[in-house]
Protein backbone atom coordinates (compact mmCIF):
# COMPACT_ATOMS: atom_id res chain seq x y z
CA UNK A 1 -7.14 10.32 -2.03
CA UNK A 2 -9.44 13.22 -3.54
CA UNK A 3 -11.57 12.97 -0.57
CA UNK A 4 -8.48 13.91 1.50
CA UNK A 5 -6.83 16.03 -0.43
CA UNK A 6 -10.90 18.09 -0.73
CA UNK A 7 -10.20 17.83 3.71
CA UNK A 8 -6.80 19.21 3.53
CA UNK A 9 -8.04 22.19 1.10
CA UNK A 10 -11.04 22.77 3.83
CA UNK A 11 -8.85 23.29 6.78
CA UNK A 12 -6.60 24.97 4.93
CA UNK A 13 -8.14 27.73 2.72
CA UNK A 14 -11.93 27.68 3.33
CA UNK A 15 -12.77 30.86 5.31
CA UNK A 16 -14.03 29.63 8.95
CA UNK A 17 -17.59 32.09 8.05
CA UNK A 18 -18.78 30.58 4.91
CA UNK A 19 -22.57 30.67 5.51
CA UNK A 20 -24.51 33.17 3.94
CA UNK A 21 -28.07 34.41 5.47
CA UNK A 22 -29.15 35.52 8.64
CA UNK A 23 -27.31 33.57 11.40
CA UNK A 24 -29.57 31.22 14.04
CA UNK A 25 -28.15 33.37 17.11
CA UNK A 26 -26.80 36.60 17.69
CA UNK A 27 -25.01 36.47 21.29
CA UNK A 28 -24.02 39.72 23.12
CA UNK A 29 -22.66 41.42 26.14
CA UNK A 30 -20.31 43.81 27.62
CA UNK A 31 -16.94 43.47 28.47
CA UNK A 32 -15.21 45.96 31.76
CA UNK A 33 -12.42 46.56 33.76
CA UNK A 34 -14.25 44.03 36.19
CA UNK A 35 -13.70 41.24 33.94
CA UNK A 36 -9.90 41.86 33.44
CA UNK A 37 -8.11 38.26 33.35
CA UNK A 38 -11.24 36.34 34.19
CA UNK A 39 -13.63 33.83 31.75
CA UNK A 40 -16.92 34.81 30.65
CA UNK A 41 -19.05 32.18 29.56
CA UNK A 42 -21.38 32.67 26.63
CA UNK A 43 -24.02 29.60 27.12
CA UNK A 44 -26.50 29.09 23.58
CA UNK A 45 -28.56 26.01 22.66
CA UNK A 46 -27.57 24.16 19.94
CA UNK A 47 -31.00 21.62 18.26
CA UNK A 48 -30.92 18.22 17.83
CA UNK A 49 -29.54 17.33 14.42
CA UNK A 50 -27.01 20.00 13.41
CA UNK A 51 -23.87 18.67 11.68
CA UNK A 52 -22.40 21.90 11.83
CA UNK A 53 -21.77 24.69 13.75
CA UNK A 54 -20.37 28.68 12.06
CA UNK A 55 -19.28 31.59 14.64
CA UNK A 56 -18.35 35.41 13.52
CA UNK A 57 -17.45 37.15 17.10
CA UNK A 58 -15.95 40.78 17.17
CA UNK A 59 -15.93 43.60 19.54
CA UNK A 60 -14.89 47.30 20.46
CA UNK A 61 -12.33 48.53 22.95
CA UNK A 62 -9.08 48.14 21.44
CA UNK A 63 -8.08 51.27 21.59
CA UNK A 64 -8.43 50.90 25.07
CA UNK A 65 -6.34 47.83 25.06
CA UNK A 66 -8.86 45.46 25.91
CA UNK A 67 -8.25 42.29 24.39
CA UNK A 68 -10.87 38.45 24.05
CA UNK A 69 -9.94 35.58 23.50
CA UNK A 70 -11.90 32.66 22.16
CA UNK A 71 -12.83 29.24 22.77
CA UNK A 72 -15.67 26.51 22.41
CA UNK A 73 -17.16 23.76 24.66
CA UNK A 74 -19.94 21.49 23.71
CA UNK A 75 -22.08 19.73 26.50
CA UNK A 76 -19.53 17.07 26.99
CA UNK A 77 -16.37 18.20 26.22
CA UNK A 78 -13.73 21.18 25.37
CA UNK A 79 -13.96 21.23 21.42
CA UNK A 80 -11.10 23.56 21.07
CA UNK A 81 -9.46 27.16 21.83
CA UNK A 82 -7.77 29.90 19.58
CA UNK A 83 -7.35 33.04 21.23
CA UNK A 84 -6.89 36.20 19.56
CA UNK A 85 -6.04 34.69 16.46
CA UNK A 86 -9.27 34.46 15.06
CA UNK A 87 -12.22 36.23 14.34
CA UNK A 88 -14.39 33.35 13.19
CA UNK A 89 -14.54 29.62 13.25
CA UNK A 90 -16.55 26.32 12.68
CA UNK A 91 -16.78 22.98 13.93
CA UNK A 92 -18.51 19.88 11.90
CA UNK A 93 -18.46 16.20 12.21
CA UNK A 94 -15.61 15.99 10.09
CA UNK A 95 -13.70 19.01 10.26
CA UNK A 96 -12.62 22.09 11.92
CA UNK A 97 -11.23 25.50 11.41
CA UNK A 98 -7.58 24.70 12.85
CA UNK A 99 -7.63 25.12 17.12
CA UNK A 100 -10.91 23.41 17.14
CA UNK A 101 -11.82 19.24 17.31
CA UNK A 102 -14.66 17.88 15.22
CA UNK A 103 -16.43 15.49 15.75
CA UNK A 104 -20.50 14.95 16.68
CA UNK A 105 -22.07 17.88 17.26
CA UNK A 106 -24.59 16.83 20.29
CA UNK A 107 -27.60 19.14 21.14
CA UNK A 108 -28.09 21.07 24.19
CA UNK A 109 -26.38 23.62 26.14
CA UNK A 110 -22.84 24.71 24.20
CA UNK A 111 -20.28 27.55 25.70
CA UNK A 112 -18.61 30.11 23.86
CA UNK A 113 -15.68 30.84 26.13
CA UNK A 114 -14.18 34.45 26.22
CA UNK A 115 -11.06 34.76 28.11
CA UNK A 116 -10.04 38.13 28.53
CA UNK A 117 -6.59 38.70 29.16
CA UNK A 118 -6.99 42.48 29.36
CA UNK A 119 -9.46 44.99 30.18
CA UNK A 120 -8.66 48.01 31.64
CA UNK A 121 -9.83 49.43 34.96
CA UNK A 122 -13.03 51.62 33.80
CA UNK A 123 -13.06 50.62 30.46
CA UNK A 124 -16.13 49.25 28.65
CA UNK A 125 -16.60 47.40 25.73
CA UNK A 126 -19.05 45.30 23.59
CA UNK A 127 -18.89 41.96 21.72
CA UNK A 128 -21.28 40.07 19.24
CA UNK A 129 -20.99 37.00 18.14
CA UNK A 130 -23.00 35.31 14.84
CA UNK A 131 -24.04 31.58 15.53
CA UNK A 132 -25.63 29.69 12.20
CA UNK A 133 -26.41 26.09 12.20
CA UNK A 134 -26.49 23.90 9.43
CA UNK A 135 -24.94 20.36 8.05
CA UNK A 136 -21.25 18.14 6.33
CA UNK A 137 -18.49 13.63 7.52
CA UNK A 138 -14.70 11.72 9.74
CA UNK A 139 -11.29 10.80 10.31
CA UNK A 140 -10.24 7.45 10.27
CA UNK A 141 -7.23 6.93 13.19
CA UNK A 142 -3.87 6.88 12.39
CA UNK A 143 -0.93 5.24 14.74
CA UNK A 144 2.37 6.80 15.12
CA UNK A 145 4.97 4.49 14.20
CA UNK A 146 7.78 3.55 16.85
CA UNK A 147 11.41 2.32 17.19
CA UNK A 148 13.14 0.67 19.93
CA UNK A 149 16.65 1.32 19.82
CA UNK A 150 18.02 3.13 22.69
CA UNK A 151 20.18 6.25 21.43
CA UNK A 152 20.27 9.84 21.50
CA UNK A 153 16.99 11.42 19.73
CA UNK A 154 17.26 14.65 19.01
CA UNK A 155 13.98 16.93 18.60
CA UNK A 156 11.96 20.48 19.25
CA UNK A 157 9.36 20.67 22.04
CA UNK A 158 7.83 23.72 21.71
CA UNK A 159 6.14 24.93 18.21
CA UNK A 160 2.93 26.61 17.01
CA UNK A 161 1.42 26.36 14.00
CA UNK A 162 -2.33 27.51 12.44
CA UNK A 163 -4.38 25.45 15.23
CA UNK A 164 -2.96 28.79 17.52
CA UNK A 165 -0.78 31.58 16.29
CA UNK A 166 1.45 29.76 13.83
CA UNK A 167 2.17 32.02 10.49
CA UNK A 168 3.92 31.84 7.51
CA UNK A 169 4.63 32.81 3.90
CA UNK A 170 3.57 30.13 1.53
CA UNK A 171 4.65 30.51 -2.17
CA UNK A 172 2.74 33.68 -3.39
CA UNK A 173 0.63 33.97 -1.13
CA UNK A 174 0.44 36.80 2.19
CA UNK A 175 1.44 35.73 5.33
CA UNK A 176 -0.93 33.13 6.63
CA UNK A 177 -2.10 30.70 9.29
CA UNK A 178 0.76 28.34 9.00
CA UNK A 179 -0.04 24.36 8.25
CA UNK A 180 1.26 22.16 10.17
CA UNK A 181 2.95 19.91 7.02
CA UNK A 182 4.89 23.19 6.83
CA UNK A 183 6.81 22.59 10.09
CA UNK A 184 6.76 19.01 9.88
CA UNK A 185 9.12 19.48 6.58
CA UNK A 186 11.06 22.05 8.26
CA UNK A 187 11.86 19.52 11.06
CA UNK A 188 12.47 16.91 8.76
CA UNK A 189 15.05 19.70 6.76
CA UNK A 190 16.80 19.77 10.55
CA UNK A 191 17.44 16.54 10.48
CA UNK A 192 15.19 16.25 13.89
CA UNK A 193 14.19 12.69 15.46
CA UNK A 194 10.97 14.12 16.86
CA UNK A 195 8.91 17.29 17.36
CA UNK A 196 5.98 18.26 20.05
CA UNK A 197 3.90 20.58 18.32
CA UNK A 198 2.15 22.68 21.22
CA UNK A 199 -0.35 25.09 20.27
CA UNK A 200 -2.14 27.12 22.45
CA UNK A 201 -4.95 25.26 25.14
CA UNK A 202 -5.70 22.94 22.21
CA UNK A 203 -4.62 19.63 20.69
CA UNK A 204 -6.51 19.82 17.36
CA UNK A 205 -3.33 19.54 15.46
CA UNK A 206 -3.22 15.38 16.72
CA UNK A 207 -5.60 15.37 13.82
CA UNK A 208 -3.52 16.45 11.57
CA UNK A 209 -0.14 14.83 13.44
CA UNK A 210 -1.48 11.44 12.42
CA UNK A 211 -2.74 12.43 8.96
CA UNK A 212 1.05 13.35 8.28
CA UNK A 213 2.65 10.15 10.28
CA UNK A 214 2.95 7.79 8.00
CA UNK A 215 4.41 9.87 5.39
CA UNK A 216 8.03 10.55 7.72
CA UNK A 217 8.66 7.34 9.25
CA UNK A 218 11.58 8.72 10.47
CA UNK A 219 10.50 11.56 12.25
CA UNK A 220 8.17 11.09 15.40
CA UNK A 221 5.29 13.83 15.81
CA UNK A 222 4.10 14.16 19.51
CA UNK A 223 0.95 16.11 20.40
CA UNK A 224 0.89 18.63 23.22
CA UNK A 225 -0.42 21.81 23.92
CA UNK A 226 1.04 25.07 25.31
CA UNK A 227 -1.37 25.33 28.57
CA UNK A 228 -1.47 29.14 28.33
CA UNK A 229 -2.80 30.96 31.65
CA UNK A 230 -2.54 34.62 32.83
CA UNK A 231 -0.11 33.90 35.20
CA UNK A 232 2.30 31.58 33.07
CA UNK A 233 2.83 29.01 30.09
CA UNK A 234 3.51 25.36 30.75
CA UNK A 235 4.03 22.90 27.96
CA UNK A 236 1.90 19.83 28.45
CA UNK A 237 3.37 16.87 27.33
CA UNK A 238 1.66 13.22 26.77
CA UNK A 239 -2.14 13.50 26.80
CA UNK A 240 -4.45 14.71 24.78
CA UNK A 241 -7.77 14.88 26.36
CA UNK A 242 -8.77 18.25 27.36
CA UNK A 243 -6.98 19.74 30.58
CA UNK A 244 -8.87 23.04 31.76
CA UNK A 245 -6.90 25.50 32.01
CA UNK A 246 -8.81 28.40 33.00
CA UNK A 247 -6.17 29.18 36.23
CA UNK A 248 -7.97 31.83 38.65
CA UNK A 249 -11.48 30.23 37.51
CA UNK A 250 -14.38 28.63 39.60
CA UNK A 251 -12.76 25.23 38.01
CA UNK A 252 -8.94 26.05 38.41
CA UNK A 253 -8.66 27.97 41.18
CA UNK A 254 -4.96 27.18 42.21
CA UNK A 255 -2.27 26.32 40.12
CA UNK A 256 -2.23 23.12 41.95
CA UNK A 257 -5.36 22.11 40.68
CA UNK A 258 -4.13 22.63 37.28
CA UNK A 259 -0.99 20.49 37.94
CA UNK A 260 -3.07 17.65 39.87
CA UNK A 261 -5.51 17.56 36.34
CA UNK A 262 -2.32 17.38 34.44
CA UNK A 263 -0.22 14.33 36.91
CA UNK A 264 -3.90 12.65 36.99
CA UNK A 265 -3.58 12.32 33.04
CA UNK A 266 -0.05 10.86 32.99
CA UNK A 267 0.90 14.37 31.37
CA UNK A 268 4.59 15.53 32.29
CA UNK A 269 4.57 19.50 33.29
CA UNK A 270 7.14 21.68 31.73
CA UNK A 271 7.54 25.31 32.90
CA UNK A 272 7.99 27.79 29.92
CA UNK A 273 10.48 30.71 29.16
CA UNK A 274 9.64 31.38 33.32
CA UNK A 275 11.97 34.85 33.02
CA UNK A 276 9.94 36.26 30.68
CA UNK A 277 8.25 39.50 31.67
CA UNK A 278 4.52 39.78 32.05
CA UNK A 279 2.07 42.14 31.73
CA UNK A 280 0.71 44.05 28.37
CA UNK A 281 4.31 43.75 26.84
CA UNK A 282 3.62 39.99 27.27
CA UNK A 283 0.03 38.98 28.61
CA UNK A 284 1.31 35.85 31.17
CA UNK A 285 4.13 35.17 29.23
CA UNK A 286 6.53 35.12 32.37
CA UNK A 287 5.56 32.62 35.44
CA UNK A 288 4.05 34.11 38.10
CA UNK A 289 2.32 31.69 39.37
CA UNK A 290 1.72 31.69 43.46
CA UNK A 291 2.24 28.52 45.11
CA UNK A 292 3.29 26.27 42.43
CA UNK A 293 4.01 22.68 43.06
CA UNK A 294 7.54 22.70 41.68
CA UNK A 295 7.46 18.80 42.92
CA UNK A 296 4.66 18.73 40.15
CA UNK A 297 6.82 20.07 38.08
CA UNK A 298 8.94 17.41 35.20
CA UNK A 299 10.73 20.05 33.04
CA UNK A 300 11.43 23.84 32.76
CA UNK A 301 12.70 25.45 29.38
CA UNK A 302 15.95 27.09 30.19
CA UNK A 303 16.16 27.85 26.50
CA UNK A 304 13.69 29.55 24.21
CA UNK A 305 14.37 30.56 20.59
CA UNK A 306 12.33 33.80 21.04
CA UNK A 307 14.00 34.45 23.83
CA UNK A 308 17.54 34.40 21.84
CA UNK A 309 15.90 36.10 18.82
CA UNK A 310 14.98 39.13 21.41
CA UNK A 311 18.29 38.77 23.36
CA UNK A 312 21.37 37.85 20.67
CA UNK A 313 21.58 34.67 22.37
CA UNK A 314 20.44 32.65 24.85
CA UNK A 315 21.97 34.55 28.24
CA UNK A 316 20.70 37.27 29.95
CA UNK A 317 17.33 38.52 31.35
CA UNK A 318 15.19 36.11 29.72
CA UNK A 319 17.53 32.90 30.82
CA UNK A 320 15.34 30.60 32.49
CA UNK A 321 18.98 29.03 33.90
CA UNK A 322 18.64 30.83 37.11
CA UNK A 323 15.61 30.20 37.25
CA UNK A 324 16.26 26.17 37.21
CA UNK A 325 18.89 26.42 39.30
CA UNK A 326 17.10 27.99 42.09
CA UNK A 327 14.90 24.72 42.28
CA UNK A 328 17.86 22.20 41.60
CA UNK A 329 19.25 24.13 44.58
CA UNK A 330 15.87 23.72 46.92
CA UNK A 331 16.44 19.95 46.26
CA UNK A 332 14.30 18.89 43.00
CA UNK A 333 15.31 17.23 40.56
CA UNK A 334 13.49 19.03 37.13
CA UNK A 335 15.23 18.05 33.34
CA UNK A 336 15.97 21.25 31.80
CA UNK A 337 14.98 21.77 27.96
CA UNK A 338 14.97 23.48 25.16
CA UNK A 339 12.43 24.73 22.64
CA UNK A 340 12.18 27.01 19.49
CA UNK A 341 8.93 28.50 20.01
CA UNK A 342 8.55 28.68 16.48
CA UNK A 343 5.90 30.68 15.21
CA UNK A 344 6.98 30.66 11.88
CA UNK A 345 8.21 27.16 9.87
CA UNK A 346 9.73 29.15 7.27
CA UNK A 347 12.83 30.64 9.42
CA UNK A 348 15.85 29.67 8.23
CA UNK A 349 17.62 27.25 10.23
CA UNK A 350 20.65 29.37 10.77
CA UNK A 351 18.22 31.72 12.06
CA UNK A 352 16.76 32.44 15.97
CA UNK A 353 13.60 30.52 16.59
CA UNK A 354 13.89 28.61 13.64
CA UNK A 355 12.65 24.57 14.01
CA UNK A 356 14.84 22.94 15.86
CA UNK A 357 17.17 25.73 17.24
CA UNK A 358 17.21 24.99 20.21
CA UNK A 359 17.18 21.19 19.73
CA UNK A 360 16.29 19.08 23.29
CA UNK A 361 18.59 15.59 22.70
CA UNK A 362 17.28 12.99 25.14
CA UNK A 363 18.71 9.83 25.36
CA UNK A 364 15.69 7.14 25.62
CA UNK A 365 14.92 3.38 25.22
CA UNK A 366 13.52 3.77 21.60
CA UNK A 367 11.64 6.51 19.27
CA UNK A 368 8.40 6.75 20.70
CA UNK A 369 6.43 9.09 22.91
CA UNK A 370 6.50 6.68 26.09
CA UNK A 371 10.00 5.97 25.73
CA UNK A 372 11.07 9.81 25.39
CA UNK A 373 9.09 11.46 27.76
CA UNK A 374 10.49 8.42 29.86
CA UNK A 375 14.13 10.22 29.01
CA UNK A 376 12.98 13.25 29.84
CA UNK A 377 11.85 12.65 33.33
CA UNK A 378 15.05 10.39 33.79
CA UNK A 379 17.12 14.09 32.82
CA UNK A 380 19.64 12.06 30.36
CA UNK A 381 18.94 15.65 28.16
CA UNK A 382 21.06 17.97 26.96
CA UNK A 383 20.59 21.04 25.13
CA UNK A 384 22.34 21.85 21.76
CA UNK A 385 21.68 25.46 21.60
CA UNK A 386 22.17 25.82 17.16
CA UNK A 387 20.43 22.55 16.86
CA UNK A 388 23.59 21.67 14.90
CA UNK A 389 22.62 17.70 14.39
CA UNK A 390 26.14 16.28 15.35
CA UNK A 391 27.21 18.14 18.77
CA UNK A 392 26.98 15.42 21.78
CA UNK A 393 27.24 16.07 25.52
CA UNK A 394 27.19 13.61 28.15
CA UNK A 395 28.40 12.99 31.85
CA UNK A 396 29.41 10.27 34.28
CA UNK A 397 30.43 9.82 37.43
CA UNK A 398 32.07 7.02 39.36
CA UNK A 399 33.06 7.08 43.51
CA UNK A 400 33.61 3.94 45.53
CA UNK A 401 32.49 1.51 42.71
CA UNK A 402 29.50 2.93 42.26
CA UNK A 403 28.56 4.84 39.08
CA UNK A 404 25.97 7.69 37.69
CA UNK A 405 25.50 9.30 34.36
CA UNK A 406 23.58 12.69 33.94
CA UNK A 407 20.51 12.50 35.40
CA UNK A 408 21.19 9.66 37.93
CA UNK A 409 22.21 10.05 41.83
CA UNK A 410 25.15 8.97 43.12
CA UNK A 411 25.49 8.85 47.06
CA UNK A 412 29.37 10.04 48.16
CA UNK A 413 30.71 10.37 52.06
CA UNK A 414 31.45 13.50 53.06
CA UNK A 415 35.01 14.48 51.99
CA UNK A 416 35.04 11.85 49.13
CA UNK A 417 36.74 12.55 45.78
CA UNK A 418 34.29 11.77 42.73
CA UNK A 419 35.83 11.56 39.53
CA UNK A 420 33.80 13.11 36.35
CA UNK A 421 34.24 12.62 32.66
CA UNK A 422 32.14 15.01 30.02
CA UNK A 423 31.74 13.30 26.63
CA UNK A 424 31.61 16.14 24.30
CA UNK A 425 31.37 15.94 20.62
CA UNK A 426 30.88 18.79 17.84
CA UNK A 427 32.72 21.57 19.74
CA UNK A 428 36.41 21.92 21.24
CA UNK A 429 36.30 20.19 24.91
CA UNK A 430 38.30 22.64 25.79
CA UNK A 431 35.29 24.94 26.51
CA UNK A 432 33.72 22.73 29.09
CA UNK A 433 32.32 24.48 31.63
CA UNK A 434 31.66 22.80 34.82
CA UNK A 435 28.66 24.61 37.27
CA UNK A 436 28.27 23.25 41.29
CA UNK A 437 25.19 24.06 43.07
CA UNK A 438 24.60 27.14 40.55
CA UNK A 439 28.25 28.24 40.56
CA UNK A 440 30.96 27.69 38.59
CA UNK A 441 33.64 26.24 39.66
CA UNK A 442 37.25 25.92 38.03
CA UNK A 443 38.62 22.21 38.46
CA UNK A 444 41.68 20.79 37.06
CA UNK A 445 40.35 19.20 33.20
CA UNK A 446 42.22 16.31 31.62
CA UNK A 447 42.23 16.67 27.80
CA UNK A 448 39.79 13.76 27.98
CA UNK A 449 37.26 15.68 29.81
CA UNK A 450 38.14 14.26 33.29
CA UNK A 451 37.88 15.95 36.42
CA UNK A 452 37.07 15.75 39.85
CA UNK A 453 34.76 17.37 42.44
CA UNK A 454 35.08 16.47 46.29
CA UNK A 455 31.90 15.63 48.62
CA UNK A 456 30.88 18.12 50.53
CA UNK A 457 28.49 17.65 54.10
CA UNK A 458 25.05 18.44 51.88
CA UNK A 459 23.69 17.16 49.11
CA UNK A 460 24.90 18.51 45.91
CA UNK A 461 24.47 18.32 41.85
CA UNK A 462 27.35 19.12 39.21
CA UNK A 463 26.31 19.70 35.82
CA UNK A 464 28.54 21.10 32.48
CA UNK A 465 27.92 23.63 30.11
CA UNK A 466 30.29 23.86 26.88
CA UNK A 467 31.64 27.31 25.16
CA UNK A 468 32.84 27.72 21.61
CA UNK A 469 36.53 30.30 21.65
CA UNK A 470 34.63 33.06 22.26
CA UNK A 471 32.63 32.07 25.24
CA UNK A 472 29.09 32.15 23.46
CA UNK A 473 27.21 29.04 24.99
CA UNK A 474 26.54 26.17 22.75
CA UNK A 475 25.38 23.06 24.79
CA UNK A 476 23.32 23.13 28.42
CA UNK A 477 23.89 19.78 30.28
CA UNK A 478 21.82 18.38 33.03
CA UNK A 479 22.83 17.33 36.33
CA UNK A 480 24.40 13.94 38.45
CA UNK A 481 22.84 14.39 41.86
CA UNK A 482 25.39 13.94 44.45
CA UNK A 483 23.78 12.67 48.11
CA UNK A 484 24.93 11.43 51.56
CA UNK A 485 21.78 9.22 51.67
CA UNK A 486 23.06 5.74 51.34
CA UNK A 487 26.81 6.22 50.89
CA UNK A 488 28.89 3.46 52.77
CA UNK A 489 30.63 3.94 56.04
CA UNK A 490 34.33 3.49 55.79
């Protein structure tokens, strides 16, 4: 227990730079308009026997706007990524500044990654980074527990904490790197099934994931990572193992090669806040990605807490609904989610961006990772916009005998009458909103939450939204897909 609770303190408060003396290495270069959204590499040897690795990196230009990011690969693998967030950071065999694995430190030929989001055309600018070498011990494994009743789960799937650009206020102290325990308790204060914490490019916080497991058997913690590229976010849910994400490099040069690393490691692909804008405002944070494989493509976040912090609610600009829609209406079937993007675990839950508000409710097998990233992909999701705890949506459909709930295909004959029933709980029903094809349309609703739609020639998907009094949005449904394919012949 001390010997833990000594780990915890490490990641936690020990400054990254705690060497003293003249460092091993002192890297450095220039940085110019030429490298704007590109990745330098920064190659150094590290010797045989080092147990422990210290780097200090800074640099001028930002009063041109020119902006590096950071990251670290060893000779056989990505050992982690943080950005901007940091100026320095170690690795060892048993720990790591948070955004960064440990693990063995093997000799030979290491990378100091610098992305560089921005550098402006003209401008010039110099970095230096401090390398010192020197020795420290490892982890034992920890499994995530797992139920198998099928239900609704309700959870977050898109947070940040200190392994990115998590912060917080802990007791007395100034705003900080935030640790992940602190969102883990504020997700277990939501009364949330299960959280994906997804920092940026990395998935250092697994480490600390499993640490916290077995101490909220209730509450299943899922590692991903925010894959964060210059022309987009995507939330990477499933593996862990490093997926390069260096889009627009010799190694990702299309975004399909991104999306073929991520299908090849059973990861699901999950489009974020895509009507965000871009640019210095927002360095990728919209998706502009050309040519993306949207059949690659498992999940897009209609709804993101930073988005309804900046807008007063979730419509408008930012809405990643039309967004959706668009590709619903090009004939793919992607699950729509929510996520907080919480930076910050100490929001208050009432509050935007706040764990779990937006909550993602997915109806699955069991609580484990398998069985809800199985929901997912099946679209049985709905959003609950306040991440209330007790709101429920749901949908079926029945025509000819033959049956679909949201999520599922049903095949109709042109000119058939399908009848609908939305299961709403937590809100008045009578604010069910029914959308067709990206429209809304105004059919005759039973009390019950019946109604009925009529076949059309084309394929077709009917979805519901529901509306508190006032018409502020409160729950985002999913779609039944409606097809010709396979219907009977009268």
């Amino acid at each position: 227990m001390l010997r833990w609770l000594a780990l915890i303190a490490l990641l936690i408060a020990w400054p990254a730079h705690a060497q003293i003396g003249k460092p091993d290495l002192v890297l450095t270069g220039e940085i110019t308009g030429a490298d704007h959204q590109t990745y330098k590499p920064v190659t150094f040897d590290v010797p045989p026997g080092v147990t422990r690795l210290e780097i200090a990196f800074d640099y001028t230009g930002r009063e041109n706007r020119t902006v590096v990011d950071l990251g670290l690969l060893d000779p056989q693998r990505f050992r982690g990524w943080s950005g901007g967030n940091k100026k320095t950071f170690f690795v060892s065999t048993e720990a790591a500044t948070a955004s960064y694995l440990p693990g063995p430190l093997p000799s030979g030929e290491w990378t100091l990654l610098l992305g560089v989001p921005n550098a402006r055309p003209g401008s010039k600018a110099t970095y230096e980074a401090k390398v010192w070498f020197q020795r420290a011990p490892a982890s034992p494994p920890v499994t995530l527990t797992k139920a198998t009743t099928p239900g609704w789960y309700r959870g977050d799937l898109h947070m940040h904490t200190a392994h990115s650009d998590g912060s917080c206020v802990t007791g007395d102290a100034p705003r900080a790197p935030c640790p992940v325990y602190r969102t883990v308790l504020a997700a277990q204060a939501a009364g949330l099934d299960f959280i994906a914490v997804t920092d940026h490019n990395t998935t250092s916080q697994a480490e600390a994931l499993a640490e916290l497991q077995p101490s909220f058997p209730a509450l299943l913690l899922m590692t991903g990572r925010e894959v964060t590229t210059f022309q987009g976010h995507a939330n990477v849910f499933g593996p862990t193992a490093f997926i390069d994400f260096r889009l627009g490099s010799r190694s990702v040069p299309t975004i399909r090669d991104l999306q073929r690393a991520v299908t090849a490691a059973g990861g699901i692909f999950s489009i974020n806040h895509p009507a965000a804008p871009s640019g210095e405002p927002c360095m990728g944070c919209g998706w502009t990605a050309k040519d993306t494989d949207f059949d690659a493509v498992q999940a897009i976040e209609v709804a993101n807490g930073g988005n309804e912090k900046a807008l007063g609610g979730f419509e408008g600009v930012l809405s990643g609904v039309p967004f959706w829609e668009a590709q619903l209406n090009a004939g793919r079937r992607i699950t729509a989610i929510g996520g907080s993007d919480n930076h910050d675990a100490g929001i208050p839950h009432d509050k935007p961006s706040a764990v779990g508000r937006p909550a993602t409710v997915i109806h699955a097998e069991g609580l484990s990772s398998e069985a809800l990233l199985a929901g997912l992909r099946a679209g049985r999701v709905f959003i609950d916009l306040d991440g209330t705890g007790d709101r429920m949506l749901d949908l079926s459909a029945t025509v000819g005998g033959r049956g679909a709930v949201m999520g599922g295909t049903l095949a109709a004959r042109p000119g058939e009458t399908i009848a609908l029933t939305a299961v709403i709980a937590g809100a008045d029903p009578a604010g069910l909103e029914v959308i067709q094809d990206g429209a809304r349309i105004v059919p005759r609703i039973s009390p019950t939450g019946a109604f009925e739609v009529r076949m059309g020639a084309q394929d077709s998907w009917v979805r519901v939204n529901v509306r508190d009094r006032a018409g502020r949005l409160l729950m985002i449904g999913n779609p039944i897909y409606l097809t010709t394919a396979g219907a009977r012949a009268p």
